[in-house]
PDB file of N, CA and C in Angstrom:
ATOM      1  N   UNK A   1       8.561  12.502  -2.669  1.00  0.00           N
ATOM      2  CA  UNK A   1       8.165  11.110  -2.707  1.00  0.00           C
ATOM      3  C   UNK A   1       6.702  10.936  -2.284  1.00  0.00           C
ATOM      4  N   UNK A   2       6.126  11.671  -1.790  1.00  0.00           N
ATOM      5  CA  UNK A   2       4.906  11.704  -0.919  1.00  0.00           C
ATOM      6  C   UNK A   2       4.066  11.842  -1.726  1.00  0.00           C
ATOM      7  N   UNK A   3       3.895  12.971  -2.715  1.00  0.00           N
ATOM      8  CA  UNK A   3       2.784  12.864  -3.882  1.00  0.00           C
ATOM      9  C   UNK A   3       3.207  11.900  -5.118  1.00  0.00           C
ATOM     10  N   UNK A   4       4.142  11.130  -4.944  1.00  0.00           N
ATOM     11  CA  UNK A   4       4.497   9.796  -6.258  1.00  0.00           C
ATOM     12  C   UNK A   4       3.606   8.911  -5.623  1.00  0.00           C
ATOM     13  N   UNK A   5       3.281   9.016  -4.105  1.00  0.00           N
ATOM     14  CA  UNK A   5       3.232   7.546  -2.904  1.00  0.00           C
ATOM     15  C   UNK A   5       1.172   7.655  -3.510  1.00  0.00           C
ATOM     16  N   UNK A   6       0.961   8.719  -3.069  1.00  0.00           N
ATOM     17  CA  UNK A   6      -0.228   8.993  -3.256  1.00  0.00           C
ATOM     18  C   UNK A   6      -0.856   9.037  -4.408  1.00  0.00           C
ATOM     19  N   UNK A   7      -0.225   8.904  -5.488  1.00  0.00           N
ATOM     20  CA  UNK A   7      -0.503   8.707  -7.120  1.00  0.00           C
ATOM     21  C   UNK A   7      -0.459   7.684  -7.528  1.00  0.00           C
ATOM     22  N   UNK A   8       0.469   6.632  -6.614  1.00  0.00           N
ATOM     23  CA  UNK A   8       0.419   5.331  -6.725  1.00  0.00           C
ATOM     24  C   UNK A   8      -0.564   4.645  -6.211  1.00  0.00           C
ATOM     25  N   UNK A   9      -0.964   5.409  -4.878  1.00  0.00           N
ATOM     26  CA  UNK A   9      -2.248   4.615  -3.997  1.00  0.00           C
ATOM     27  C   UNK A   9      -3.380   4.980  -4.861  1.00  0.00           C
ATOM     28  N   UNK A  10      -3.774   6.249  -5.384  1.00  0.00           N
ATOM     29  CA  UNK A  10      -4.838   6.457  -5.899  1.00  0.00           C
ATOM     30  C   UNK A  10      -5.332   6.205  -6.805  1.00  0.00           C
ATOM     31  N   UNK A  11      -4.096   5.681  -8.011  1.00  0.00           N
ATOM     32  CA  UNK A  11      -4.772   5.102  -9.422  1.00  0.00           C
ATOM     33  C   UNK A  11      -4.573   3.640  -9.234  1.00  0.00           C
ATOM     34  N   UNK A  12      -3.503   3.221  -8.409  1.00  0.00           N
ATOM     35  CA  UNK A  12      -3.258   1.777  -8.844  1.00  0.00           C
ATOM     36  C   UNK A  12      -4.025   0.500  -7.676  1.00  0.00           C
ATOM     37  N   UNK A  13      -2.932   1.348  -6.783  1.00  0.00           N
ATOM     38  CA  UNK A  13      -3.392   0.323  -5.512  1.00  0.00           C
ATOM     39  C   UNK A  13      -4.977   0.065  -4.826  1.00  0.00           C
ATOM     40  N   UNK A  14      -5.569   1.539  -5.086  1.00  0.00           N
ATOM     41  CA  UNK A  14      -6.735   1.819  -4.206  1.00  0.00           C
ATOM     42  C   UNK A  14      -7.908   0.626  -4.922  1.00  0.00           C
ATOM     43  N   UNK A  15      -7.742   0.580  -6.673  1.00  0.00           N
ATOM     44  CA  UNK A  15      -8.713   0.316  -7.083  1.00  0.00           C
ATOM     45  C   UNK A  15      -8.762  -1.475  -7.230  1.00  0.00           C
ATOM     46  N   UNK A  16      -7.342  -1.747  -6.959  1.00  0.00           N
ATOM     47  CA  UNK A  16      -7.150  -3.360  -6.609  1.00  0.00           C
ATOM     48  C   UNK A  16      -7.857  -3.490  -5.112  1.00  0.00           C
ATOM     49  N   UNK A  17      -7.516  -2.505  -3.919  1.00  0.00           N
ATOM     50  CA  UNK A  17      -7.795  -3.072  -2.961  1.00  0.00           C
ATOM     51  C   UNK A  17      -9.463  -3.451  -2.761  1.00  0.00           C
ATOM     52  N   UNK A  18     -10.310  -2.070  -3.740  1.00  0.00           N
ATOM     53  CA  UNK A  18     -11.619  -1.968  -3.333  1.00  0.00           C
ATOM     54  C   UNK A  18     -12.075  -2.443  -3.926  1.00  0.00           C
ATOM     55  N   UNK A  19     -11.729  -3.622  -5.028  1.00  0.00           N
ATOM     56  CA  UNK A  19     -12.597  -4.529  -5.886  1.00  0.00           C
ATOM     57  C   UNK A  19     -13.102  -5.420  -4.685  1.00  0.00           C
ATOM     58  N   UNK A  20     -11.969  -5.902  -3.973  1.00  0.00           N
ATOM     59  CA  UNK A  20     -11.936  -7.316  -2.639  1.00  0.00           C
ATOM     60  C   UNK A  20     -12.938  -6.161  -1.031  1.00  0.00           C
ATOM     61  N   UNK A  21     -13.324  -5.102  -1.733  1.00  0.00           N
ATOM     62  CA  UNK A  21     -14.073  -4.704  -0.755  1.00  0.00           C
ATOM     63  C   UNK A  21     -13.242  -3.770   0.573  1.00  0.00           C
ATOM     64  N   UNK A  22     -11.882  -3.146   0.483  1.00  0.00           N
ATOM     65  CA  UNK A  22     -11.315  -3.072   1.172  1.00  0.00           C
ATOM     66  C   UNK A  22     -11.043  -1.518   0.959  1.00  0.00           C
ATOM     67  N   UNK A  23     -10.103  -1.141   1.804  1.00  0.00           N
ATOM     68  CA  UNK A  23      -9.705   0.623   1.201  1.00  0.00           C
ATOM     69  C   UNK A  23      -8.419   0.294   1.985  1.00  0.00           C
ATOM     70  N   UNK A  24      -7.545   1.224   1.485  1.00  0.00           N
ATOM     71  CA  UNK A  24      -6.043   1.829   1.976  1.00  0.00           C
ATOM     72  C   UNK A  24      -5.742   2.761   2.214  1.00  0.00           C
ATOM     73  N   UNK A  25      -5.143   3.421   3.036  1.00  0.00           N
ATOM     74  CA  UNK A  25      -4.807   4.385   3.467  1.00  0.00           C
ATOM     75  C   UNK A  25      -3.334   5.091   3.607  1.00  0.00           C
ATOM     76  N   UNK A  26      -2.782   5.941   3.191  1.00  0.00           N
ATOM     77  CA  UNK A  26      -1.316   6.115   3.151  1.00  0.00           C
ATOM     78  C   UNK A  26      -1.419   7.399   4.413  1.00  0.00           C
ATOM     79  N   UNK A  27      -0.984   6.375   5.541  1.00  0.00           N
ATOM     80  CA  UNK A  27      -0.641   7.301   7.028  1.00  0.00           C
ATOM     81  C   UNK A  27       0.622   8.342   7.080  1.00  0.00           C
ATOM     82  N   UNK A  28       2.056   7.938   6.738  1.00  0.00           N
ATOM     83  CA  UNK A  28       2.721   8.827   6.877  1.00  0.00           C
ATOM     84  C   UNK A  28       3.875   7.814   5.703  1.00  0.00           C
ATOM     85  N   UNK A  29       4.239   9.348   5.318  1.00  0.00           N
ATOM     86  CA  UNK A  29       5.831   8.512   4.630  1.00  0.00           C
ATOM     87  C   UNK A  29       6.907   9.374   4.732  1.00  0.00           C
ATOM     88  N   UNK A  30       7.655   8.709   5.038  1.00  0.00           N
ATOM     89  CA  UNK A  30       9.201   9.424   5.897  1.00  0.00           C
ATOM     90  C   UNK A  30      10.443   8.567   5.391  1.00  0.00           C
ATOM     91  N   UNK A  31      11.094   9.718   5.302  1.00  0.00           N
ATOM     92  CA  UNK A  31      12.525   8.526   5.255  1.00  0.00           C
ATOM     93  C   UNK A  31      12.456   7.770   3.503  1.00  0.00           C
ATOM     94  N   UNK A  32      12.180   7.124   4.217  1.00  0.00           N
ATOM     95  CA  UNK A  32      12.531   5.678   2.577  1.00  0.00           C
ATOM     96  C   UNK A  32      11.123   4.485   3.237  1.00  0.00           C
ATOM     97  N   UNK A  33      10.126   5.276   3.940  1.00  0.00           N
ATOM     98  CA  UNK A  33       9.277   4.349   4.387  1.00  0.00           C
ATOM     99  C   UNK A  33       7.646   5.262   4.349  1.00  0.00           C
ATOM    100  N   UNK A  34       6.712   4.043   3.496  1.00  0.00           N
ATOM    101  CA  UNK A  34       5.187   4.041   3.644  1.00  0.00           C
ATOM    102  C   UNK A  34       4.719   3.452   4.849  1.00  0.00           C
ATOM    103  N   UNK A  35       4.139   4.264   5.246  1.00  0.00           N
ATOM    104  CA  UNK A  35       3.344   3.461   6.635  1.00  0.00           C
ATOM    105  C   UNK A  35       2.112   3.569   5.857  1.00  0.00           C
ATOM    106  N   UNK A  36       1.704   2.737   5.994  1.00  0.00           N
ATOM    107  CA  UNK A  36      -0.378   2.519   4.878  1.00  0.00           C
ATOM    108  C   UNK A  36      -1.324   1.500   6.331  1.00  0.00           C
ATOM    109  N   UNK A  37      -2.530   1.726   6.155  1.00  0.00           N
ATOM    110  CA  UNK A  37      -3.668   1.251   6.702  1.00  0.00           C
ATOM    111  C   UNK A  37      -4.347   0.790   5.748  1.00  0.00           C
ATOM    112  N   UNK A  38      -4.840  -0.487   6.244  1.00  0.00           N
ATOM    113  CA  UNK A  38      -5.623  -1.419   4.726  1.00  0.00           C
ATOM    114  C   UNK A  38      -6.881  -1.298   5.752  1.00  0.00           C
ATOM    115  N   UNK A  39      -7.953  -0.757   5.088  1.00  0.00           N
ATOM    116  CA  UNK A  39      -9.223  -1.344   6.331  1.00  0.00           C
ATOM    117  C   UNK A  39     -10.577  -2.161   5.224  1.00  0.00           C
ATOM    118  N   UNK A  40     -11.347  -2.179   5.498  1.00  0.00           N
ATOM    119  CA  UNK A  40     -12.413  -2.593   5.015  1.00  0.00           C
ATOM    120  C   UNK A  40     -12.419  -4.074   5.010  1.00  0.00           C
ATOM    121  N   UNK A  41     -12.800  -4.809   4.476  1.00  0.00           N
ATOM    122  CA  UNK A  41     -12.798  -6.541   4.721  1.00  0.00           C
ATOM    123  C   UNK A  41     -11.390  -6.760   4.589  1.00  0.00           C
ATOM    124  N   UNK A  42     -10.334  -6.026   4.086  1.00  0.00           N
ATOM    125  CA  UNK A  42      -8.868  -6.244   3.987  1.00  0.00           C
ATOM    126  C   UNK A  42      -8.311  -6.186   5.734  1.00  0.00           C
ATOM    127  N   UNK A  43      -9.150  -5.135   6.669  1.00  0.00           N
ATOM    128  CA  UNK A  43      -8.142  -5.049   8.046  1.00  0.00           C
ATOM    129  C   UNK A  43      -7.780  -6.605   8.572  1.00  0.00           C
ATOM    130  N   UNK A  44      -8.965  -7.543   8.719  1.00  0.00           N
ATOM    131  CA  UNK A  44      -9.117  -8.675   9.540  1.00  0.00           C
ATOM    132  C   UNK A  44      -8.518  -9.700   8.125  1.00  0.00           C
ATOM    133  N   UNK A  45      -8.605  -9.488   7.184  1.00  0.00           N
ATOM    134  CA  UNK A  45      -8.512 -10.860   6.345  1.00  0.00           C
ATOM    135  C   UNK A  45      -6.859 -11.298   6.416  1.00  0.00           C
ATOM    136  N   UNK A  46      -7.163 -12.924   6.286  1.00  0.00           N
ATOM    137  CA  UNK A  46      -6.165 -13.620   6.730  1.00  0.00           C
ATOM    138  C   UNK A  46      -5.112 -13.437   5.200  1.00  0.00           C
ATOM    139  N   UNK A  47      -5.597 -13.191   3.980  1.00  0.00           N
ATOM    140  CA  UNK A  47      -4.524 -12.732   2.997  1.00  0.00           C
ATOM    141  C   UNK A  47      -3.780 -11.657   3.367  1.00  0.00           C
ATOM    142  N   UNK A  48      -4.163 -10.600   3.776  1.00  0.00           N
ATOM    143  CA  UNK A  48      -3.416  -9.174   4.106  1.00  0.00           C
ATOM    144  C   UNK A  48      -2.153  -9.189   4.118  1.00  0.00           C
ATOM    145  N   UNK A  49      -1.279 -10.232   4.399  1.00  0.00           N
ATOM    146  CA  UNK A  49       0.408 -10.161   4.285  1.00  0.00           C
ATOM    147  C   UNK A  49       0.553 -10.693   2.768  1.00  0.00           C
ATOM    148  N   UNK A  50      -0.418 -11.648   1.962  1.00  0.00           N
ATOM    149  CA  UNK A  50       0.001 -12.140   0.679  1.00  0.00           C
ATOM    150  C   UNK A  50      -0.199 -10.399  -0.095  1.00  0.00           C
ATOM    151  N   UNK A  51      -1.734 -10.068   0.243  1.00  0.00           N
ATOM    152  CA  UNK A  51      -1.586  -8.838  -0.394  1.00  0.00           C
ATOM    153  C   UNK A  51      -0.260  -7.559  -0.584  1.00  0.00           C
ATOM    154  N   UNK A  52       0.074  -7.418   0.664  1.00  0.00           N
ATOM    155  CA  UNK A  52       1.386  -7.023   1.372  1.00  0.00           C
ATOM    156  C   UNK A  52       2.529  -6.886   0.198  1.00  0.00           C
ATOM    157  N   UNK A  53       2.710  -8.436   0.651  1.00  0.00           N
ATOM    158  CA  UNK A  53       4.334  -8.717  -0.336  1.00  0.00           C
ATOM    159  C   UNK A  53       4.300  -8.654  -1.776  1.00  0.00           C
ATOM    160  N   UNK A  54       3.299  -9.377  -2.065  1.00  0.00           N
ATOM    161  CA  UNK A  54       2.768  -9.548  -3.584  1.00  0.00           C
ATOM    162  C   UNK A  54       1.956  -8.704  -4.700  1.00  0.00           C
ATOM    163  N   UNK A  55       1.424  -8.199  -3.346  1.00  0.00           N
ATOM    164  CA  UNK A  55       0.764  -6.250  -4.169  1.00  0.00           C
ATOM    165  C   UNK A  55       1.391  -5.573  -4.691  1.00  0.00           C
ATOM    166  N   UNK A  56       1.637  -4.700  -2.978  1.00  0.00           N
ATOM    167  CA  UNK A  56       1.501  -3.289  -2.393  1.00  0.00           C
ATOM    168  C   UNK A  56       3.375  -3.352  -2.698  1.00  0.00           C
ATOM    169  N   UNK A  57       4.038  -4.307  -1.731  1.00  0.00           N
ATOM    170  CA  UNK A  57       5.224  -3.703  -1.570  1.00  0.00           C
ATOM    171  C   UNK A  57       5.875  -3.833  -3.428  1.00  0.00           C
ATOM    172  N   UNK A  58       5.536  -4.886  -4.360  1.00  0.00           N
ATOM    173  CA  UNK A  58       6.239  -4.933  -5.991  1.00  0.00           C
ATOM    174  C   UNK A  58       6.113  -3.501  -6.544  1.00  0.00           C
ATOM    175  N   UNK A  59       4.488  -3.246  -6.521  1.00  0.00           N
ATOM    176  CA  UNK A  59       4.237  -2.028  -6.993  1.00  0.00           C
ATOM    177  C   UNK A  59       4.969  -0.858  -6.634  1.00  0.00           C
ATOM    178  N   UNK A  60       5.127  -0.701  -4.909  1.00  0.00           N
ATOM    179  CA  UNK A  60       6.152   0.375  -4.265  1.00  0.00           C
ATOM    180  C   UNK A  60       7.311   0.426  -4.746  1.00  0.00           C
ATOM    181  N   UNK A  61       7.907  -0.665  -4.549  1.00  0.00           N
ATOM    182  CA  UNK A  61       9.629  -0.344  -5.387  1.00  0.00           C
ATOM    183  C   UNK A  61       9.576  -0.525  -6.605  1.00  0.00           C
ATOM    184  N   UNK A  62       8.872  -0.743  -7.839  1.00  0.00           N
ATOM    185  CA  UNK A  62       8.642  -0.197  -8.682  1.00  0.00           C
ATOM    186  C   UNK A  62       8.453   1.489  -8.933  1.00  0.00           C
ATOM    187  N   UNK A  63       7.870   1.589  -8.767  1.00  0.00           N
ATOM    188  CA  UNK A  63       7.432   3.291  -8.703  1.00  0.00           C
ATOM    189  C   UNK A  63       8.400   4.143  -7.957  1.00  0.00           C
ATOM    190  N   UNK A  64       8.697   3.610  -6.966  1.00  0.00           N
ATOM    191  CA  UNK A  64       9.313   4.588  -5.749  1.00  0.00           C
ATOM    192  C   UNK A  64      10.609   4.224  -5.591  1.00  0.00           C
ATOM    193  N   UNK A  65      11.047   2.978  -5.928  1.00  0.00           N
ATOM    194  CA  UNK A  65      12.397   2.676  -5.886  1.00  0.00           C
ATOM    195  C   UNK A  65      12.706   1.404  -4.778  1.00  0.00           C
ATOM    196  N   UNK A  66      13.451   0.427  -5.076  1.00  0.00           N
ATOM    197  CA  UNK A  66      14.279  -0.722  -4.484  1.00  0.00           C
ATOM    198  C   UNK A  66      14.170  -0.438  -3.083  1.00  0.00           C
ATOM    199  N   UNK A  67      14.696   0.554  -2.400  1.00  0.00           N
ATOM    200  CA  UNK A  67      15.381   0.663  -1.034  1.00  0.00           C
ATOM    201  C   UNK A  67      14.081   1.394  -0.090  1.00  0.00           C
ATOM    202  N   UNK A  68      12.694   1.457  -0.877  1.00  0.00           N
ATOM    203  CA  UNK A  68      11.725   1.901   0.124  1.00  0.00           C
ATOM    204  C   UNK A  68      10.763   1.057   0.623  1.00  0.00           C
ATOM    205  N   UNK A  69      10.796   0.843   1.747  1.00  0.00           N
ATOM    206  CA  UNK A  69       9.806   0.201   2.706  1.00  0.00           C
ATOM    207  C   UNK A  69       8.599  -0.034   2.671  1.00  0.00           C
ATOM    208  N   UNK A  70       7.606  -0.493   3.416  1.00  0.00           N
ATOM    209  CA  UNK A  70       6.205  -0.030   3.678  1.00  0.00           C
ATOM    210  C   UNK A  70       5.653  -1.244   4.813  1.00  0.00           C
ATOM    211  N   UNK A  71       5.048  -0.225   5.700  1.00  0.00           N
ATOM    212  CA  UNK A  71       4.719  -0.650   7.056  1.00  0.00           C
ATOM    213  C   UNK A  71       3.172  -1.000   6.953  1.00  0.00           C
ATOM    214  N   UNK A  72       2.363  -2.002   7.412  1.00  0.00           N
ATOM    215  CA  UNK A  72       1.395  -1.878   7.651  1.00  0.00           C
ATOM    216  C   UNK A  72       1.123  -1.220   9.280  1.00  0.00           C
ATOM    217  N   UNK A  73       0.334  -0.666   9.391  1.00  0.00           N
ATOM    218  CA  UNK A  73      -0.442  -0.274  10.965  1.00  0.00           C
ATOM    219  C   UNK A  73      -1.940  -0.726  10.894  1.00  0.00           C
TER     220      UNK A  73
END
């Protein structure tokens, strides 16, 4: 699951986040769970949970499946 997670961050997610000036980071994935780091103008911005739900997590259970998680840190 770990290199699907990272194929997902690297073609899809990374290049949405860094248009808005931001980068992501995929910290650990375990279990049925992404732990990711959003930094760049994304750490502090007050969207970061719209991004969240409406991004990061559609795209994840798409790709990775229904029953997997993802944590921000």
């Amino acid at each position: 699951m770990e290199e699907k997670a990272r194929a997902l961050i690297d073609d899809l997610l990374r290049p949405l986040i860094e248009a808005d000036g931001g980068t992501i980071e995929l910290v650990e994935c375990r279990d049925k769970k992404l732990v990711i780091r959003l930094a760049g103008t994304c750490a502090g911005c007050p969207g970061k949970d719209y991004t969240l739900g409406r991004v990061i997590e559609p795209a994840v259970k798409h790709a990775l499946g229904k029953d997997v998680s993802v944590e921000l840190v």
